[in-house]
PDB file of N, CA and C in Angstrom:
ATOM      1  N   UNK A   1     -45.638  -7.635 -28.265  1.00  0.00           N
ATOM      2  CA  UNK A   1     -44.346  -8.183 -28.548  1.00  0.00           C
ATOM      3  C   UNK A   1     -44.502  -9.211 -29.668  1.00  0.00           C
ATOM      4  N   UNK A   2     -43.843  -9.004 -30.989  1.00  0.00           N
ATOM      5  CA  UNK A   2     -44.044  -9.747 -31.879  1.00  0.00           C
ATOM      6  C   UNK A   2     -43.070 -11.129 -31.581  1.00  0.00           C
ATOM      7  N   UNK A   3     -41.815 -11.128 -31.404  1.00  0.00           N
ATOM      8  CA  UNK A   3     -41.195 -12.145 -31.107  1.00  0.00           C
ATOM      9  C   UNK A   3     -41.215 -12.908 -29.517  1.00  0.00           C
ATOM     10  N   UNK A   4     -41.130 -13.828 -29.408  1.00  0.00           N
ATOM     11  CA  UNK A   4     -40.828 -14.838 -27.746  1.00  0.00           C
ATOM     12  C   UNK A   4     -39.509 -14.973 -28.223  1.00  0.00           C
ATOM     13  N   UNK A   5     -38.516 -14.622 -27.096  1.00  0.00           N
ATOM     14  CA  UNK A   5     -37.826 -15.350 -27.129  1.00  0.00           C
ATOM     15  C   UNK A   5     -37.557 -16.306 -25.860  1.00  0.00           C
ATOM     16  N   UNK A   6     -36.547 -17.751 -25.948  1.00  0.00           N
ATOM     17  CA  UNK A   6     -37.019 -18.483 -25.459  1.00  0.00           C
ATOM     18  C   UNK A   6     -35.477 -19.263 -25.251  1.00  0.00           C
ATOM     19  N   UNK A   7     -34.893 -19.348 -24.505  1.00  0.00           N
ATOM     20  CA  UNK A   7     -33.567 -20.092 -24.142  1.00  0.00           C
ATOM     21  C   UNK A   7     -33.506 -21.326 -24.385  1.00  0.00           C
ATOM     22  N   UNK A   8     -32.942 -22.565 -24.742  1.00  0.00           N
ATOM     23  CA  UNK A   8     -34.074 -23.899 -25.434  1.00  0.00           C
ATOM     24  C   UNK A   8     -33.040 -24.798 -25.417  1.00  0.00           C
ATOM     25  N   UNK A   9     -32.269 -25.568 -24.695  1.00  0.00           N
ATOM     26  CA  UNK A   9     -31.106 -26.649 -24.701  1.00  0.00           C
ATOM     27  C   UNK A   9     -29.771 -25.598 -25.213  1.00  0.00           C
ATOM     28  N   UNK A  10     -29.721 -24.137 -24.728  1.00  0.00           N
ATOM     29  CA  UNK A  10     -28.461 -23.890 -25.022  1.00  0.00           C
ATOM     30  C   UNK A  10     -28.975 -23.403 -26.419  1.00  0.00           C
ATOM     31  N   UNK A  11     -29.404 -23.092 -27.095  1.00  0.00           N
ATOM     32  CA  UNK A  11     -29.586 -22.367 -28.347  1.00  0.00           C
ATOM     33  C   UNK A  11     -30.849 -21.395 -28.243  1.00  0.00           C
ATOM     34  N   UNK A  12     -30.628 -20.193 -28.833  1.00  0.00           N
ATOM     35  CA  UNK A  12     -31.828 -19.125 -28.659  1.00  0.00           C
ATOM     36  C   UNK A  12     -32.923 -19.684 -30.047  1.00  0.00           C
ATOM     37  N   UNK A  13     -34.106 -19.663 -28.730  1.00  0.00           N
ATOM     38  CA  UNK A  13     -35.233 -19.772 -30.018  1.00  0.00           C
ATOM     39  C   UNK A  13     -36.188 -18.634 -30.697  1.00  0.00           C
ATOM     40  N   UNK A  14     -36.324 -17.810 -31.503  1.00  0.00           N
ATOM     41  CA  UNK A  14     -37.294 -17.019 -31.823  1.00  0.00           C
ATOM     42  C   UNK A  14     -38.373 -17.459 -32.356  1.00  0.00           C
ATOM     43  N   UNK A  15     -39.437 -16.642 -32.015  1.00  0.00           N
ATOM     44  CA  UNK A  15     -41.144 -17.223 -32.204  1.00  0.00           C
ATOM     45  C   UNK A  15     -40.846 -18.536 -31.495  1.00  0.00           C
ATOM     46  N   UNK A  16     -40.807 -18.018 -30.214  1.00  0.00           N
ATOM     47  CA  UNK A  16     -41.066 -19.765 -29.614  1.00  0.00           C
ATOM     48  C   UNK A  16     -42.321 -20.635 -30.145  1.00  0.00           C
ATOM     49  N   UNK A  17     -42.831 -20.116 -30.303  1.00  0.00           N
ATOM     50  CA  UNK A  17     -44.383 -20.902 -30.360  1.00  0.00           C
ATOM     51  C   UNK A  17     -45.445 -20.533 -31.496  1.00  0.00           C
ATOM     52  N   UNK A  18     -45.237 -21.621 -33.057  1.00  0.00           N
ATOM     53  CA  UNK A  18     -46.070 -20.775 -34.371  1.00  0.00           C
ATOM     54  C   UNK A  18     -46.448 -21.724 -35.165  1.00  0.00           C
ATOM     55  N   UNK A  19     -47.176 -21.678 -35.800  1.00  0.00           N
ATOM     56  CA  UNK A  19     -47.447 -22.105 -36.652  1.00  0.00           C
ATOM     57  C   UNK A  19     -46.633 -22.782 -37.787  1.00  0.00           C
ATOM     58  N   UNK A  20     -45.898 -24.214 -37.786  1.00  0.00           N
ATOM     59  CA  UNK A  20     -45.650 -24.067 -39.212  1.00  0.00           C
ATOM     60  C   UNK A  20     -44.138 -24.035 -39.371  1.00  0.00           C
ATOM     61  N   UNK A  21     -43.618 -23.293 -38.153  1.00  0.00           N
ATOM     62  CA  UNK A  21     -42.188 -22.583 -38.087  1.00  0.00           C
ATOM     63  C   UNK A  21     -41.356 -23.434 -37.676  1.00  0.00           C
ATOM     64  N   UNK A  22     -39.841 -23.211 -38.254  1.00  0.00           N
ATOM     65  CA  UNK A  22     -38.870 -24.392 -37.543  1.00  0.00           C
ATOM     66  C   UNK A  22     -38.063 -23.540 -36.587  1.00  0.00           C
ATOM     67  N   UNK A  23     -37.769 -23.885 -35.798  1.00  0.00           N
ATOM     68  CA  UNK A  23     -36.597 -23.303 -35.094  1.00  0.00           C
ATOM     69  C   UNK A  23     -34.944 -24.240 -34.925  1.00  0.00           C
ATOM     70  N   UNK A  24     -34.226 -23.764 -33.986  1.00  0.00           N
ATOM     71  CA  UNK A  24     -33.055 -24.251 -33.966  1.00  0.00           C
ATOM     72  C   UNK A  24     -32.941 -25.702 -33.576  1.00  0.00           C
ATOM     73  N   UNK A  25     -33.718 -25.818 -32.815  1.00  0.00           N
ATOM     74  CA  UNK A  25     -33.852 -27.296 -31.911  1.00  0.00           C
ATOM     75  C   UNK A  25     -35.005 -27.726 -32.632  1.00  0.00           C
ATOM     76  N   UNK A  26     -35.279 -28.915 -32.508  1.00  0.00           N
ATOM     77  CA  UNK A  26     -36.464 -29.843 -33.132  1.00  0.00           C
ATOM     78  C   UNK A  26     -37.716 -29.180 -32.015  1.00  0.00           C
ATOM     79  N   UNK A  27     -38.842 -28.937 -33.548  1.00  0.00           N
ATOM     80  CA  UNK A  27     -40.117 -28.372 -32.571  1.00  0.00           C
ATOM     81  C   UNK A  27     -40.945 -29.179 -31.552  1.00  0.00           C
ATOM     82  N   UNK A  28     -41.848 -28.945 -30.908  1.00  0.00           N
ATOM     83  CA  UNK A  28     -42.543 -29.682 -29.965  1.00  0.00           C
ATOM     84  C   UNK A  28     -43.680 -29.062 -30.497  1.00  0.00           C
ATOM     85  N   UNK A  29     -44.595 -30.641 -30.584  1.00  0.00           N
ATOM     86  CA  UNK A  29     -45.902 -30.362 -31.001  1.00  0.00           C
ATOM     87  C   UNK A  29     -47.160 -30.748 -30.592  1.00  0.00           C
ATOM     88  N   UNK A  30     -48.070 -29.608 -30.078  1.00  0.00           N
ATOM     89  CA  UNK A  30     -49.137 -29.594 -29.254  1.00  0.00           C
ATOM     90  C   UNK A  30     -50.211 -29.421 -30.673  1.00  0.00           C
ATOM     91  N   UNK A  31     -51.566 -28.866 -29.611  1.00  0.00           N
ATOM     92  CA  UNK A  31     -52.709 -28.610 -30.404  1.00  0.00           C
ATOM     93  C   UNK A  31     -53.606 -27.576 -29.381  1.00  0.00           C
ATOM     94  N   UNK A  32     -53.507 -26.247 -30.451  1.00  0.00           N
ATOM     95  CA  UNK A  32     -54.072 -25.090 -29.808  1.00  0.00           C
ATOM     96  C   UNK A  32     -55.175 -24.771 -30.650  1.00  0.00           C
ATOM     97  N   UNK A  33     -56.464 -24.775 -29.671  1.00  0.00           N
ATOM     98  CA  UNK A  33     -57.937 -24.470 -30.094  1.00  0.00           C
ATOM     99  C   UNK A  33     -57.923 -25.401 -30.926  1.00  0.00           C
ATOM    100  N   UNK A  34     -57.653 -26.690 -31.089  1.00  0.00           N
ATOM    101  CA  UNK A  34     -58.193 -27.669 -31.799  1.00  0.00           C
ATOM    102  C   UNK A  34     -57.024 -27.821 -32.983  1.00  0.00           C
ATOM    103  N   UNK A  35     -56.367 -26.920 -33.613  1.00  0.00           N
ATOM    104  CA  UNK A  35     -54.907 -26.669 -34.615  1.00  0.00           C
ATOM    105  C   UNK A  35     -53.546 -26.914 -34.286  1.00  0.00           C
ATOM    106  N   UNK A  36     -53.192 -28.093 -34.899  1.00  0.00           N
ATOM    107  CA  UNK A  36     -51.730 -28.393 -34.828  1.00  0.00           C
ATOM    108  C   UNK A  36     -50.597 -26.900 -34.635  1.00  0.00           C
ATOM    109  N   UNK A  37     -49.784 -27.035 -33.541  1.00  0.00           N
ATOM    110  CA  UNK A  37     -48.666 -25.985 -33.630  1.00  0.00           C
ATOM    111  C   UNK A  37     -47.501 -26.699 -32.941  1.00  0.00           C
ATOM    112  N   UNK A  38     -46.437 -26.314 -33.752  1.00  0.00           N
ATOM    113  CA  UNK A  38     -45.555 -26.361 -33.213  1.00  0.00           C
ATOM    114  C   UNK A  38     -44.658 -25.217 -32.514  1.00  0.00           C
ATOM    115  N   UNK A  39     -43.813 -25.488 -31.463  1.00  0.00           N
ATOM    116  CA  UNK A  39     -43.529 -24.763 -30.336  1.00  0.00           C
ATOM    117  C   UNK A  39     -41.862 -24.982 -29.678  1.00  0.00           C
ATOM    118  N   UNK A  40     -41.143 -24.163 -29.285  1.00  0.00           N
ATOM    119  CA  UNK A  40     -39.895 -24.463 -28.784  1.00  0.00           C
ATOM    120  C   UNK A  40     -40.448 -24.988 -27.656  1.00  0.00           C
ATOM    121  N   UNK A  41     -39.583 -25.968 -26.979  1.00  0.00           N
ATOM    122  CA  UNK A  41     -39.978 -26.981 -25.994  1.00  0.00           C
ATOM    123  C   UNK A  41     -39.126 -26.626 -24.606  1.00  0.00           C
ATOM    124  N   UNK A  42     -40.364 -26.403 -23.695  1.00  0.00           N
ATOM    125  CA  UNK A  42     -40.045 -25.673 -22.225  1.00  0.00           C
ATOM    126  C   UNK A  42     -40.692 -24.094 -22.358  1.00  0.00           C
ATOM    127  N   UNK A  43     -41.262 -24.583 -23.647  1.00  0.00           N
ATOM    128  CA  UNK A  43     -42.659 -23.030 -23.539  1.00  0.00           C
ATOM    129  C   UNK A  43     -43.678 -23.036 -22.594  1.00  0.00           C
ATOM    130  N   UNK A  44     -44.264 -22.381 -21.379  1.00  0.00           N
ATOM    131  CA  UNK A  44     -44.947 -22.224 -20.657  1.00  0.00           C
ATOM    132  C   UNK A  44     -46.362 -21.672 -21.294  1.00  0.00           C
ATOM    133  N   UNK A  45     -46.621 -21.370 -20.514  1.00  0.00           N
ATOM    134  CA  UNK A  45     -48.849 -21.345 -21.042  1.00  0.00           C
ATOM    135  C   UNK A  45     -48.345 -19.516 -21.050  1.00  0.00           C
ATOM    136  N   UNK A  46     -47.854 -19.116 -20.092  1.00  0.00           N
ATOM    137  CA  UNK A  46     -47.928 -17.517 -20.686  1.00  0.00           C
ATOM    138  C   UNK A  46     -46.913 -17.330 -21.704  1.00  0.00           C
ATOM    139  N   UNK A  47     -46.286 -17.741 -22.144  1.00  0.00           N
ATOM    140  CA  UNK A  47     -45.230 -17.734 -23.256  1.00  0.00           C
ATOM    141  C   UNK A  47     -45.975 -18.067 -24.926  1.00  0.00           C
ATOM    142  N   UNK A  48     -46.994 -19.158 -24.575  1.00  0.00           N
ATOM    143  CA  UNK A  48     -47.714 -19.442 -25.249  1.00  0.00           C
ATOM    144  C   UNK A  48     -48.747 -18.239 -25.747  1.00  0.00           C
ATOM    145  N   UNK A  49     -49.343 -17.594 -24.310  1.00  0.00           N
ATOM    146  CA  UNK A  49     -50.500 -16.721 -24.508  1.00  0.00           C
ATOM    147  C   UNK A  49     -49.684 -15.454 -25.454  1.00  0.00           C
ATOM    148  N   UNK A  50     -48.807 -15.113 -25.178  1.00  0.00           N
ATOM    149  CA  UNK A  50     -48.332 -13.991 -25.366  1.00  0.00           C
ATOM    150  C   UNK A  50     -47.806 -13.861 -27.235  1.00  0.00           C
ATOM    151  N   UNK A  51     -47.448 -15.390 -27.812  1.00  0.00           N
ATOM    152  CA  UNK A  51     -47.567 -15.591 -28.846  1.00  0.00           C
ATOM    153  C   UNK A  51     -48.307 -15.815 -29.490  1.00  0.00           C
ATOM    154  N   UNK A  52     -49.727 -15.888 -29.101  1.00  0.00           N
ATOM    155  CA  UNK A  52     -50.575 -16.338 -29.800  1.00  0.00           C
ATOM    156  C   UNK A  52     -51.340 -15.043 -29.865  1.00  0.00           C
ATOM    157  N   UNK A  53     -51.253 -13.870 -29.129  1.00  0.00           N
ATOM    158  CA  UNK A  53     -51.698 -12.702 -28.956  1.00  0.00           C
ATOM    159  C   UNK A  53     -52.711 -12.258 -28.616  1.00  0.00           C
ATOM    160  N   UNK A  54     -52.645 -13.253 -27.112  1.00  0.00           N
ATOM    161  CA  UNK A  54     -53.290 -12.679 -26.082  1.00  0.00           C
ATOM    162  C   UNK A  54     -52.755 -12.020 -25.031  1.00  0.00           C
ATOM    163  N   UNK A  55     -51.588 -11.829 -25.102  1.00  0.00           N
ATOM    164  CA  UNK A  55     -50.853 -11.184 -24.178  1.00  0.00           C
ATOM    165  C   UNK A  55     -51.512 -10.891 -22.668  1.00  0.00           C
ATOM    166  N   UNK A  56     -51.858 -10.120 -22.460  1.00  0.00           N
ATOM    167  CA  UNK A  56     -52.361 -10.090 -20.715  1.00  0.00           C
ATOM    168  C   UNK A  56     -53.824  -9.742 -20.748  1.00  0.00           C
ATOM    169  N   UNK A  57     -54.402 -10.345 -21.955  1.00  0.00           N
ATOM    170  CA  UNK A  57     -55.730 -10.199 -21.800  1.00  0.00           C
ATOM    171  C   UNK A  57     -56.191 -11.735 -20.667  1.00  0.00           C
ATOM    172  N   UNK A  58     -57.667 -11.355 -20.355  1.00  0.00           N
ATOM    173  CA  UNK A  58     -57.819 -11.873 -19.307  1.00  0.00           C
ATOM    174  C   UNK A  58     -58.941 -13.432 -19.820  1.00  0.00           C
ATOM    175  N   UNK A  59     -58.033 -14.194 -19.927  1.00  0.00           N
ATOM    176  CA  UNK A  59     -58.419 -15.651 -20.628  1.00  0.00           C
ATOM    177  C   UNK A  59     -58.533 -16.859 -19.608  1.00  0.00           C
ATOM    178  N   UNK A  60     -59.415 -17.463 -20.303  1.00  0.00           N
ATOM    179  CA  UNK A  60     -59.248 -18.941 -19.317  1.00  0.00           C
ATOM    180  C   UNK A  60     -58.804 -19.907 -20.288  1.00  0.00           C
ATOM    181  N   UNK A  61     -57.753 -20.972 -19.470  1.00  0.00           N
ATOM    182  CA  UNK A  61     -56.647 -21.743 -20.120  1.00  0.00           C
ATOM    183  C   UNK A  61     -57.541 -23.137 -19.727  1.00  0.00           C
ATOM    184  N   UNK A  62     -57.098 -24.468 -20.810  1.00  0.00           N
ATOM    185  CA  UNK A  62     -57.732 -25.747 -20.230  1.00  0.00           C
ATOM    186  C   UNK A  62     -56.281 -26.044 -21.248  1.00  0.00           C
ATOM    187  N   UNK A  63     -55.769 -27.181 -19.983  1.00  0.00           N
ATOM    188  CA  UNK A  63     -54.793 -27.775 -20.652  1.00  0.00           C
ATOM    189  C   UNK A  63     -55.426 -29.389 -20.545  1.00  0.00           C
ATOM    190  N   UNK A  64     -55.235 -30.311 -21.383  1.00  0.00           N
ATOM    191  CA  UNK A  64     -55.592 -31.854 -21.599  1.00  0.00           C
ATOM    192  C   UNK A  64     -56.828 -31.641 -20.650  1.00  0.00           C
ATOM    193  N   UNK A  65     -58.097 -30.900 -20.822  1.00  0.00           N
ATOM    194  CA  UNK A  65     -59.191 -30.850 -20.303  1.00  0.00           C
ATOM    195  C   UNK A  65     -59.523 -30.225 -18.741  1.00  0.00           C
ATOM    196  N   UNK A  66     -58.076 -29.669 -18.587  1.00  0.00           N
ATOM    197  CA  UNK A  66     -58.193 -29.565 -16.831  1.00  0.00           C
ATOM    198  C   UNK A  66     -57.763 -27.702 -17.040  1.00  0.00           C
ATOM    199  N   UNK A  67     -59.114 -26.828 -16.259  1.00  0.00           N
ATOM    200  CA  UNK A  67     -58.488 -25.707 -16.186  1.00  0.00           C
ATOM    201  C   UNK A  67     -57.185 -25.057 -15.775  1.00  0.00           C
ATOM    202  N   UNK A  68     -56.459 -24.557 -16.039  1.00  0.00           N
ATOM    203  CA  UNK A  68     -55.461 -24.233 -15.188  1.00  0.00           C
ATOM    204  C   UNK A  68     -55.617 -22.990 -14.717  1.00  0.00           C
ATOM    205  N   UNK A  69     -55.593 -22.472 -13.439  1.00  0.00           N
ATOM    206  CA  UNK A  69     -55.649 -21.563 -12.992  1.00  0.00           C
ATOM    207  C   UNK A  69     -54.473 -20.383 -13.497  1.00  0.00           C
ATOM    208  N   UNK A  70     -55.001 -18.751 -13.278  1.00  0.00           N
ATOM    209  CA  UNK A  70     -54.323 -17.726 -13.928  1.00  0.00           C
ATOM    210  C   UNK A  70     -52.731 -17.822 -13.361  1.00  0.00           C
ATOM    211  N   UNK A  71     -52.851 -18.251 -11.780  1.00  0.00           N
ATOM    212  CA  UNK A  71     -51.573 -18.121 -11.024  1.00  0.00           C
ATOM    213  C   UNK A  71     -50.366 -19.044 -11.313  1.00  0.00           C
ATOM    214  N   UNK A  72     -50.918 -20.109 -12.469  1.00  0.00           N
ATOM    215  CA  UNK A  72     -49.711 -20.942 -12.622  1.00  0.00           C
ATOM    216  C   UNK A  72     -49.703 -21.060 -14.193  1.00  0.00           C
ATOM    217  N   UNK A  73     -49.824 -20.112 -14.779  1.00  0.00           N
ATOM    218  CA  UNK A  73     -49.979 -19.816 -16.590  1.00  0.00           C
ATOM    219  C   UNK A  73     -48.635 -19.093 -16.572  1.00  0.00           C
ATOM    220  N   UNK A  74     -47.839 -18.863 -15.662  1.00  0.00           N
ATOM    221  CA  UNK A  74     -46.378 -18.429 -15.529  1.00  0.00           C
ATOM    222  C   UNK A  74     -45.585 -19.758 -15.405  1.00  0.00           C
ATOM    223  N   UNK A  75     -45.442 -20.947 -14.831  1.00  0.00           N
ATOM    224  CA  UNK A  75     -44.604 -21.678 -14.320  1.00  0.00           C
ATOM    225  C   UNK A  75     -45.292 -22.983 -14.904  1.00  0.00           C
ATOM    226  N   UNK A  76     -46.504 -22.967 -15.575  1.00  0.00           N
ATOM    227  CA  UNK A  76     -46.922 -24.313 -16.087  1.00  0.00           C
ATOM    228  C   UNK A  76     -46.067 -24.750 -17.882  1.00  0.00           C
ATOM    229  N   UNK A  77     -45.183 -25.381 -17.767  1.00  0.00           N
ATOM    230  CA  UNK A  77     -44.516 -25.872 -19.011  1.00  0.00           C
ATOM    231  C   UNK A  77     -45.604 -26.733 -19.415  1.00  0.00           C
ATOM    232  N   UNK A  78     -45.552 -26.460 -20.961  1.00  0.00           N
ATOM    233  CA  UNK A  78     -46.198 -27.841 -21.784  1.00  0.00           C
ATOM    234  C   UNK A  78     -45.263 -28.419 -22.374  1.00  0.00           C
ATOM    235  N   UNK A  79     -45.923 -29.570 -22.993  1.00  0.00           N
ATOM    236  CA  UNK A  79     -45.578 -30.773 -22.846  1.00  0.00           C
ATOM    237  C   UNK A  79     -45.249 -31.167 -24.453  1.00  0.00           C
ATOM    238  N   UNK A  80     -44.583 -32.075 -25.091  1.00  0.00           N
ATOM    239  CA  UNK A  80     -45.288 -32.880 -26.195  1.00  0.00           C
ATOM    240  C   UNK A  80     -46.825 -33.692 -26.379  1.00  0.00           C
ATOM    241  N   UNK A  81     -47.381 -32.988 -27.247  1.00  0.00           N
ATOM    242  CA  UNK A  81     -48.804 -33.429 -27.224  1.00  0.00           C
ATOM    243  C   UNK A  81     -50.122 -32.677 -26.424  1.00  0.00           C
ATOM    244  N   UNK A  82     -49.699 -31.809 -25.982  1.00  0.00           N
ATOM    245  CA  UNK A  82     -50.820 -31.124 -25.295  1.00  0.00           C
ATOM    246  C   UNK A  82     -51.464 -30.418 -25.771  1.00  0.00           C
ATOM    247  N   UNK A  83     -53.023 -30.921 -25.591  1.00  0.00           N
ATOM    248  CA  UNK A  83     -54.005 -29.623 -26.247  1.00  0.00           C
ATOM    249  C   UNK A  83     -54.337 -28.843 -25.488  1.00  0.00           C
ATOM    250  N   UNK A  84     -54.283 -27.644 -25.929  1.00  0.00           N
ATOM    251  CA  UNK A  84     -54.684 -26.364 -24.913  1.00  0.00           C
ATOM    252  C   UNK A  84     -55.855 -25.234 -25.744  1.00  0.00           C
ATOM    253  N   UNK A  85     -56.799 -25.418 -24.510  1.00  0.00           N
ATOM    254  CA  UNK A  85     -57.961 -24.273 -25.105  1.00  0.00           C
ATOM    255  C   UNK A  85     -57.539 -23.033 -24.783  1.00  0.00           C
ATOM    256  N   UNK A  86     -57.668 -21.721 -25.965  1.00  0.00           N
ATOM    257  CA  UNK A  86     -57.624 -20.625 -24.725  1.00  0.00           C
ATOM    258  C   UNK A  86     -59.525 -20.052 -24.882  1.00  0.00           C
ATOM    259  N   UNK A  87     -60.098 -19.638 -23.989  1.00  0.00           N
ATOM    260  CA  UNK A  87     -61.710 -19.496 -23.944  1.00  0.00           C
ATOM    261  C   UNK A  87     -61.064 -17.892 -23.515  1.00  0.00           C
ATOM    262  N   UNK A  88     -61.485 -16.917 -24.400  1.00  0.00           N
ATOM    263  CA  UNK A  88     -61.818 -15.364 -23.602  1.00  0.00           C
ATOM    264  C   UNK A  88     -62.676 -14.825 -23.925  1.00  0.00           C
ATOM    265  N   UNK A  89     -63.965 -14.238 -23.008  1.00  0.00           N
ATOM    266  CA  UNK A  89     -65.186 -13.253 -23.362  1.00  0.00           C
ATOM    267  C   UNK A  89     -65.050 -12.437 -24.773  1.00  0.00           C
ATOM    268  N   UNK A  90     -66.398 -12.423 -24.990  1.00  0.00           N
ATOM    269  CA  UNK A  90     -66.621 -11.004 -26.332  1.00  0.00           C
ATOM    270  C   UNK A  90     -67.715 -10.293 -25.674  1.00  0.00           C
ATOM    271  N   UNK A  91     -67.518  -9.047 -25.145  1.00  0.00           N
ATOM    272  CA  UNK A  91     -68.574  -8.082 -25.184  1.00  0.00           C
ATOM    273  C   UNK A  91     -69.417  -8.268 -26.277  1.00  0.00           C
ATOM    274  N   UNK A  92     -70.468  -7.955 -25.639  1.00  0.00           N
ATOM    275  CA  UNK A  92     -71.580  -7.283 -27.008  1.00  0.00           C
ATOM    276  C   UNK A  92     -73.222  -7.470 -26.555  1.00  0.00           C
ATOM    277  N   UNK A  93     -73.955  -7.043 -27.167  1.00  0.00           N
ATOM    278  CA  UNK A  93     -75.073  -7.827 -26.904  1.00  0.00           C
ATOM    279  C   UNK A  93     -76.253  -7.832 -27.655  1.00  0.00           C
TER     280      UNK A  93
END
């Protein structure tokens, strides 16, 4: 899915969550893998994953240093200011 969309104080947001991008409402701005992004605000960690294009691959999340488990990457909203790792395996050897 190339676009998120994202319901946001009453105005629709597209690309909830990018690089760089403005949307309708004033962005909210975190730091993913170490890189400033800005984000429609009341974006969740799978809303996040799914824009950043990891979609349902199988990742581990650290939000402000604390893992978050897979079962709440649905219902965990971020924040203003939050850094979030995403860590996922590479085969190979």
């Amino acid at each position: 899915m190339d676009t998120v969309m994202a319901l946001v104080s009453g105005a629709l947001a597209v690309n909830a969550c990018s690089p760089g991008r403005y949307r309708y409402n004033s962005p909210m701005h975190i730091t993913l893998n170490g890189s400033p992004r800005d984000c429609a605000t009341a974006i969740t960690i799978a809303q996040l994953l799914q824009e950043a294009g990891y979609g349902d691959r199988r990742v581990a999340v650290e939000l402000n240093h604390e893992i978050v488990p897979r079962s709440l990457h649905v219902s965990q909203i971020l924040h203003e200011g939050d850094q979030v790792e995403i860590v996922h395996a590479i085969g190979g050897g």
